[in-house]
N, C-alpha and C. Protein backbone atom coordinates (compact mmCIF):
# COMPACT_ATOMS: atom_id res chain seq x y z
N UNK A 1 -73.73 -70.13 -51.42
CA UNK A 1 -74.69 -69.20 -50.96
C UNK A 1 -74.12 -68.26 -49.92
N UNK A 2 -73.23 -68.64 -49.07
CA UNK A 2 -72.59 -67.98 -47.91
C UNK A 2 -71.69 -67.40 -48.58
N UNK A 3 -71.21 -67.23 -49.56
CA UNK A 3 -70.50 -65.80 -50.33
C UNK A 3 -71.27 -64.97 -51.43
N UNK A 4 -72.51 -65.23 -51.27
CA UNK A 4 -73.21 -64.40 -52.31
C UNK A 4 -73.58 -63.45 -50.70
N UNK A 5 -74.10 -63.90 -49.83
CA UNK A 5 -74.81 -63.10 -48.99
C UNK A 5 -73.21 -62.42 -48.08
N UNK A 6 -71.99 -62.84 -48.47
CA UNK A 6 -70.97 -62.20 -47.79
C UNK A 6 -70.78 -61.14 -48.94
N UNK A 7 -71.16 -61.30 -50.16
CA UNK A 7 -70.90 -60.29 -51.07
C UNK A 7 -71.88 -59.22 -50.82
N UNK A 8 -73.27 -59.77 -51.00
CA UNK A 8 -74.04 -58.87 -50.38
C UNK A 8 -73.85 -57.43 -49.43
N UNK A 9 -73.48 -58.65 -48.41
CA UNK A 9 -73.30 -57.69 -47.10
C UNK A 9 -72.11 -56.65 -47.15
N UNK A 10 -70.86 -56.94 -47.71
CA UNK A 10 -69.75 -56.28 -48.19
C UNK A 10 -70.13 -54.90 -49.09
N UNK A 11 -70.83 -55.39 -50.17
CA UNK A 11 -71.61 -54.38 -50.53
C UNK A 11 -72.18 -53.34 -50.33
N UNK A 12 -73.05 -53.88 -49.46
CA UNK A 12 -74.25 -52.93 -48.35
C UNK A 12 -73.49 -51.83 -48.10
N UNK A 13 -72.07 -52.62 -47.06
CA UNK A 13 -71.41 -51.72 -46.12
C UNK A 13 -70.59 -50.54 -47.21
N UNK A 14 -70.18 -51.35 -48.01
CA UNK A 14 -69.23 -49.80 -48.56
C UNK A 14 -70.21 -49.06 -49.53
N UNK A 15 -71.39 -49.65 -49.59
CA UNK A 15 -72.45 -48.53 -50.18
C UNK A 15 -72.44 -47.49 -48.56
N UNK A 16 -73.40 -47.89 -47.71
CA UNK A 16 -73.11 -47.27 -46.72
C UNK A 16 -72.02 -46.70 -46.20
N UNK A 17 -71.14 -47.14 -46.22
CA UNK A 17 -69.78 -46.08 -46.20
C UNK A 17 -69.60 -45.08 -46.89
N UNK A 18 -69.81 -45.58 -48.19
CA UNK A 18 -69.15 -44.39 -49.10
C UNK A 18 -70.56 -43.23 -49.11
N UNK A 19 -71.88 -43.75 -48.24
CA UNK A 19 -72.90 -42.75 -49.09
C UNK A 19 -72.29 -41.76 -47.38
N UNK A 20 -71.91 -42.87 -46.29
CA UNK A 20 -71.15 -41.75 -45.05
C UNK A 20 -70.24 -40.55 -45.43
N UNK A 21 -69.23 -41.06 -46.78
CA UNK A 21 -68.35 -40.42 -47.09
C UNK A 21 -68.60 -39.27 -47.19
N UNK A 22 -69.75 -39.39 -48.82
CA UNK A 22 -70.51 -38.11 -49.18
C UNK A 22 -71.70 -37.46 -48.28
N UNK A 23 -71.84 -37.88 -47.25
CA UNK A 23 -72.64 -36.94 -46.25
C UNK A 23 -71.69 -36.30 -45.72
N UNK A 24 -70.97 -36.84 -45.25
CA UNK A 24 -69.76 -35.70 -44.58
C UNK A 24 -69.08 -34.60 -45.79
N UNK A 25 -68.69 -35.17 -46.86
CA UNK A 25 -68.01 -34.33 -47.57
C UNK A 25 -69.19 -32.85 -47.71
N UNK A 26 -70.52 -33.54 -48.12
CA UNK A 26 -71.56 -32.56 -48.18
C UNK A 26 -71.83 -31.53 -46.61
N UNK A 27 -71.46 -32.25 -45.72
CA UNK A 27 -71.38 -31.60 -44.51
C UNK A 27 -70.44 -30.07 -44.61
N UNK A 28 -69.21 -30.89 -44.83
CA UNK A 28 -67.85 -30.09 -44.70
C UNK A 28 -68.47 -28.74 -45.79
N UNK A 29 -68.52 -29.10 -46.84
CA UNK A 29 -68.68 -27.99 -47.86
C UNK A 29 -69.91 -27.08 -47.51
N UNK A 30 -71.08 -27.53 -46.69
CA UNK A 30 -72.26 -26.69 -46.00
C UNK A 30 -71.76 -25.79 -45.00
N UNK A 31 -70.46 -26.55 -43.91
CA UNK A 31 -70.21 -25.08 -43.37
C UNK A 31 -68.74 -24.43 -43.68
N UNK A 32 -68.18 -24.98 -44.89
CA UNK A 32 -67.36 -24.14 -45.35
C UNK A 32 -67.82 -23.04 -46.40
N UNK A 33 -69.33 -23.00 -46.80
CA UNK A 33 -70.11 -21.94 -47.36
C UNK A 33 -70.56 -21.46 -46.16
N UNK A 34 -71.52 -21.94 -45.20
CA UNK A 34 -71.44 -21.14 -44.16
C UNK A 34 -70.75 -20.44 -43.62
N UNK A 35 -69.45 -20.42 -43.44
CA UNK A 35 -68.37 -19.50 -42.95
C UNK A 35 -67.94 -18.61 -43.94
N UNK A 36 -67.92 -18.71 -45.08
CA UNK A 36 -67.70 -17.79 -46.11
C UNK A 36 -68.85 -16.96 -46.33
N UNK A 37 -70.01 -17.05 -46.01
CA UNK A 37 -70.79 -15.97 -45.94
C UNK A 37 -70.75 -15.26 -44.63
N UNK A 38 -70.66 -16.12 -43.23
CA UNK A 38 -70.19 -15.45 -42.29
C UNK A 38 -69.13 -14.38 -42.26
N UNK A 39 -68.29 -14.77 -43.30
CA UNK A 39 -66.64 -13.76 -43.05
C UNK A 39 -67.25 -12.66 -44.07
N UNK A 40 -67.54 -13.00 -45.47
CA UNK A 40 -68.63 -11.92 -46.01
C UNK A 40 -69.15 -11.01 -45.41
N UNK A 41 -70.06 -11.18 -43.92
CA UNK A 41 -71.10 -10.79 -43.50
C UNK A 41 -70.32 -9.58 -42.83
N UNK A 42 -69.40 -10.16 -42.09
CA UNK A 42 -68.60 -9.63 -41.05
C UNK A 42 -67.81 -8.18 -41.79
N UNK A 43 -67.12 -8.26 -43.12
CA UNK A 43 -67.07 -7.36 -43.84
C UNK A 43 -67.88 -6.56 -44.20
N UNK A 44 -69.30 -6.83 -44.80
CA UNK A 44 -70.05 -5.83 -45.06
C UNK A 44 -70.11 -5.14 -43.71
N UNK A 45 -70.19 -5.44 -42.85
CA UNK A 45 -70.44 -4.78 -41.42
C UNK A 45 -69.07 -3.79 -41.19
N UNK A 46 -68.08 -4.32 -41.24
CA UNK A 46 -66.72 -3.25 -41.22
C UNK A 46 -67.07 -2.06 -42.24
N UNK A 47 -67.37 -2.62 -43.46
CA UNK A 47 -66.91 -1.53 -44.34
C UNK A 47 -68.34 -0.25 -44.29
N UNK A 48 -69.62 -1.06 -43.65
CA UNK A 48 -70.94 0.04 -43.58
C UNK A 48 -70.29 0.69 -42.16
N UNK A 49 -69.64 0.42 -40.89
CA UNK A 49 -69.18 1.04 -39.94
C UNK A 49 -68.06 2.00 -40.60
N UNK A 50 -66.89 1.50 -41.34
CA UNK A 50 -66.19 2.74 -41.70
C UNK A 50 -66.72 3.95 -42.42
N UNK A 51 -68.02 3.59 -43.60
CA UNK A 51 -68.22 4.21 -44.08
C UNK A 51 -69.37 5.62 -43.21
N UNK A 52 -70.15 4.63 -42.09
CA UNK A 52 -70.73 5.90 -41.64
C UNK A 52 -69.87 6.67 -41.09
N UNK A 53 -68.94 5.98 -40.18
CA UNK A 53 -67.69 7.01 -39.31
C UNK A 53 -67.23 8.23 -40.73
N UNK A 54 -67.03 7.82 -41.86
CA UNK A 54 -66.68 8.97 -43.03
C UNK A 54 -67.63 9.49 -43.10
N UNK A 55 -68.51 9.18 -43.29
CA UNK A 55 -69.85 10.43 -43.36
C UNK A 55 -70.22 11.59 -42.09
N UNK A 56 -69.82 10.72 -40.75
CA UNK A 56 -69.94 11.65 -39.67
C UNK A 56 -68.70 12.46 -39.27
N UNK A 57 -67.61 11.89 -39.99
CA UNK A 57 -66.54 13.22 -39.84
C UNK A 57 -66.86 13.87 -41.29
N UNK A 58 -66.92 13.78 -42.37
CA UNK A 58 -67.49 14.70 -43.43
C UNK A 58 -68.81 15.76 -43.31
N UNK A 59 -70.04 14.98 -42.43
CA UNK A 59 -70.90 16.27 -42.11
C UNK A 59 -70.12 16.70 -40.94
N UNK A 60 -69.16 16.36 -40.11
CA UNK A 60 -68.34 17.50 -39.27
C UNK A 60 -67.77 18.51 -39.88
N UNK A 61 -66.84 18.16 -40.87
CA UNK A 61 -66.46 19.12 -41.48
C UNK A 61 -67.37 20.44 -42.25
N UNK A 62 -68.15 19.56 -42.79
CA UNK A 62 -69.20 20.35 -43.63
C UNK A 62 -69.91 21.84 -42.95
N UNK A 63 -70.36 20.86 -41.60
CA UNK A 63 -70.91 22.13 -40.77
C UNK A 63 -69.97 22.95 -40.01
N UNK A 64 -68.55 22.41 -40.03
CA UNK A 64 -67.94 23.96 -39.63
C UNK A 64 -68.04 24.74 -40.75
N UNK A 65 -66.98 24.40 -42.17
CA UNK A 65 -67.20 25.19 -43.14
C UNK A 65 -68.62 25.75 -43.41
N UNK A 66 -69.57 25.06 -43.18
CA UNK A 66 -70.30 26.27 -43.40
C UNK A 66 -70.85 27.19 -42.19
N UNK A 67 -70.51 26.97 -40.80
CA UNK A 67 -70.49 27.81 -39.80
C UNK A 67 -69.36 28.81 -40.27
N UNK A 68 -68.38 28.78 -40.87
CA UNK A 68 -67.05 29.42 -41.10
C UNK A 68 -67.52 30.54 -42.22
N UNK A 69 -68.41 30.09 -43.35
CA UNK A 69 -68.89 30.69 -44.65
C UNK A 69 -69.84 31.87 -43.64
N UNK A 70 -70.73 31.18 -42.74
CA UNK A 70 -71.38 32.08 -42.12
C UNK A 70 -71.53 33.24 -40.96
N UNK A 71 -69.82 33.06 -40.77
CA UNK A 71 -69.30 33.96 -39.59
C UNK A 71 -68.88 34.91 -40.59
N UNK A 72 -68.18 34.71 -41.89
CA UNK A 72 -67.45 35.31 -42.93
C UNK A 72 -68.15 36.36 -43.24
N UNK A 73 -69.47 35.75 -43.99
CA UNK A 73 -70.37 36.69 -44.31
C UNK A 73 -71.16 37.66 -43.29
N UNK A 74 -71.41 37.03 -41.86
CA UNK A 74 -71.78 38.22 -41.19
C UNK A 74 -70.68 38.89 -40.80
N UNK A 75 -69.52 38.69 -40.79
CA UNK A 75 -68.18 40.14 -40.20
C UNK A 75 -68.65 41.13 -41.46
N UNK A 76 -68.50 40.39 -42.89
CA UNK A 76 -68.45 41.49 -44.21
C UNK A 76 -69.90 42.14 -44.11
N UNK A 77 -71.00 41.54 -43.31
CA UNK A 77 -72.16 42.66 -43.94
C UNK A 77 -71.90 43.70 -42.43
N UNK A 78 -71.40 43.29 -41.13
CA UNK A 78 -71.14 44.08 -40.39
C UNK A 78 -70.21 44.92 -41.14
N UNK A 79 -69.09 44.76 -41.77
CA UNK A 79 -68.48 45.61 -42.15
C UNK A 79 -68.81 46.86 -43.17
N UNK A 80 -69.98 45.99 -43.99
CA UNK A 80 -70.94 47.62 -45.16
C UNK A 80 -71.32 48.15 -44.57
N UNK A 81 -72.47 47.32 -43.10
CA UNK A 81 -73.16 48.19 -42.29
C UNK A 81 -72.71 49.66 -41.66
N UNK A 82 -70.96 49.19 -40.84
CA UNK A 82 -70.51 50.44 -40.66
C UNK A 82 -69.76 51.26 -41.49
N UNK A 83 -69.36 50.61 -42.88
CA UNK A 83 -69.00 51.26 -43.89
C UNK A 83 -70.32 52.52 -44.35
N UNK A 84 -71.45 51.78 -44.66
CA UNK A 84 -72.94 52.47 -44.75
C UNK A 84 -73.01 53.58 -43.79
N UNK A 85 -72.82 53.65 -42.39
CA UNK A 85 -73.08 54.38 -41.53
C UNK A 85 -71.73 55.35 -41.65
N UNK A 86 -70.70 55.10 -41.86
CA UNK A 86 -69.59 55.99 -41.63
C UNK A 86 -69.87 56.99 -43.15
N UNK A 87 -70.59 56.44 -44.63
CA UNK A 87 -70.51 57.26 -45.56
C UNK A 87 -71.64 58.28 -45.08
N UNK A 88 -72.63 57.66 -44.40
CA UNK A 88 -73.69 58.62 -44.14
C UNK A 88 -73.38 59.91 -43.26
N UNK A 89 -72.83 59.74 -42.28
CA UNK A 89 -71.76 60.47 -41.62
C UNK A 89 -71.70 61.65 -41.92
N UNK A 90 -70.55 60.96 -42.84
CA UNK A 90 -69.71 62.08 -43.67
C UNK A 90 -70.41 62.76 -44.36
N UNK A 91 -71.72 62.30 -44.93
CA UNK A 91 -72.56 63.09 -46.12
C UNK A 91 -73.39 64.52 -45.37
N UNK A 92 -73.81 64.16 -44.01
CA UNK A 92 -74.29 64.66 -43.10
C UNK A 92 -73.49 66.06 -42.86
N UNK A 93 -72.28 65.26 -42.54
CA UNK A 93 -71.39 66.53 -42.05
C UNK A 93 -70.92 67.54 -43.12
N UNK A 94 -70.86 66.90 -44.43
CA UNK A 94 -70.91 67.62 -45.97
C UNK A 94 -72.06 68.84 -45.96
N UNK A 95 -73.23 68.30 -45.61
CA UNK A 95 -74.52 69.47 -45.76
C UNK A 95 -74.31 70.17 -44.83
N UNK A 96 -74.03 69.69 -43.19
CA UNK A 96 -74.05 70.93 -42.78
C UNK A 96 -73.04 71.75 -42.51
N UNK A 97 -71.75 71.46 -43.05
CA UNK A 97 -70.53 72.23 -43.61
C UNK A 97 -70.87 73.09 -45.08
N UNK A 98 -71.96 73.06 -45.63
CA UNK A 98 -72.43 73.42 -46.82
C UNK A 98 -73.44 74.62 -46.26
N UNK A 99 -74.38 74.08 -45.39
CA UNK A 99 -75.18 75.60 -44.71
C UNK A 99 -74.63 76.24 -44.08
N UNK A 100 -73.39 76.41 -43.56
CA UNK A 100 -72.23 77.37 -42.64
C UNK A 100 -71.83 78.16 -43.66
C-alpha cells in the first residue's frame, strides 16, 4: 500500500511539474508575442513619423513652387501690362504725328 500511495504521490508531482512546465512555456511565448507586437508597434510609429516629416517637406516644396509659378506669372502679366502701355504710346504718338 505504501508504494501505491508513493506512486501516487510521484505522480501528482510530475503531473504538477510538468503542468508548471507548460505554464511557463505558455508564459514565455505570451510575452514573446507581446514584444513582437511591441517592436511592430514601435515601427508603425517610425515609419507614420517618417512619412509625415515627407509630406511636410513635400507641401514645403509644393508651396514654394507654386509661390515661384506665382511670382512668374505676375512679372509676365507686369510685363504685357507695360508692353500694353508702351504699344498704346506709340499708337498715340502715330495719330498725332498723323494730324501735324
Amino acid at each position: 500500500m505504501k508504494h501505491t500511495y508513493l506512486a501516487i504521490f510521484t505522480l501528482a508531482a510530475a503531473l504538477v511539474g510538468g503542468c508548471d512546465k507548460d505554464k511557463a512555456a505558455i508564459e514565455e511565448n505570451k510575452e514573446a508575442a507581446k514584444q513582437a507586437i511591441d517592436t511592430r508597434k514601435d515601427a508603425v510609429d517610425t515609419a507614420a513619423a517618417a512619412a509625415k516629416k515627407r509630406t511636410d517637406v513635400d507641401a514645403t516644396v509644393d508651396k514654394a513652387r507654386i509661390e515661384a509659378n506665382q511670382e512668374a506669372a505676375q512679372a509676365q502679366l507686369d510685363a504685357d501690362k507695360k508692353k500694353v502701355e508702351a504699344a498704346a504710346k506709340a499708337e498715340k504718338a502715330r495719330v498725332d504725328a498723323e494730324k501735324k
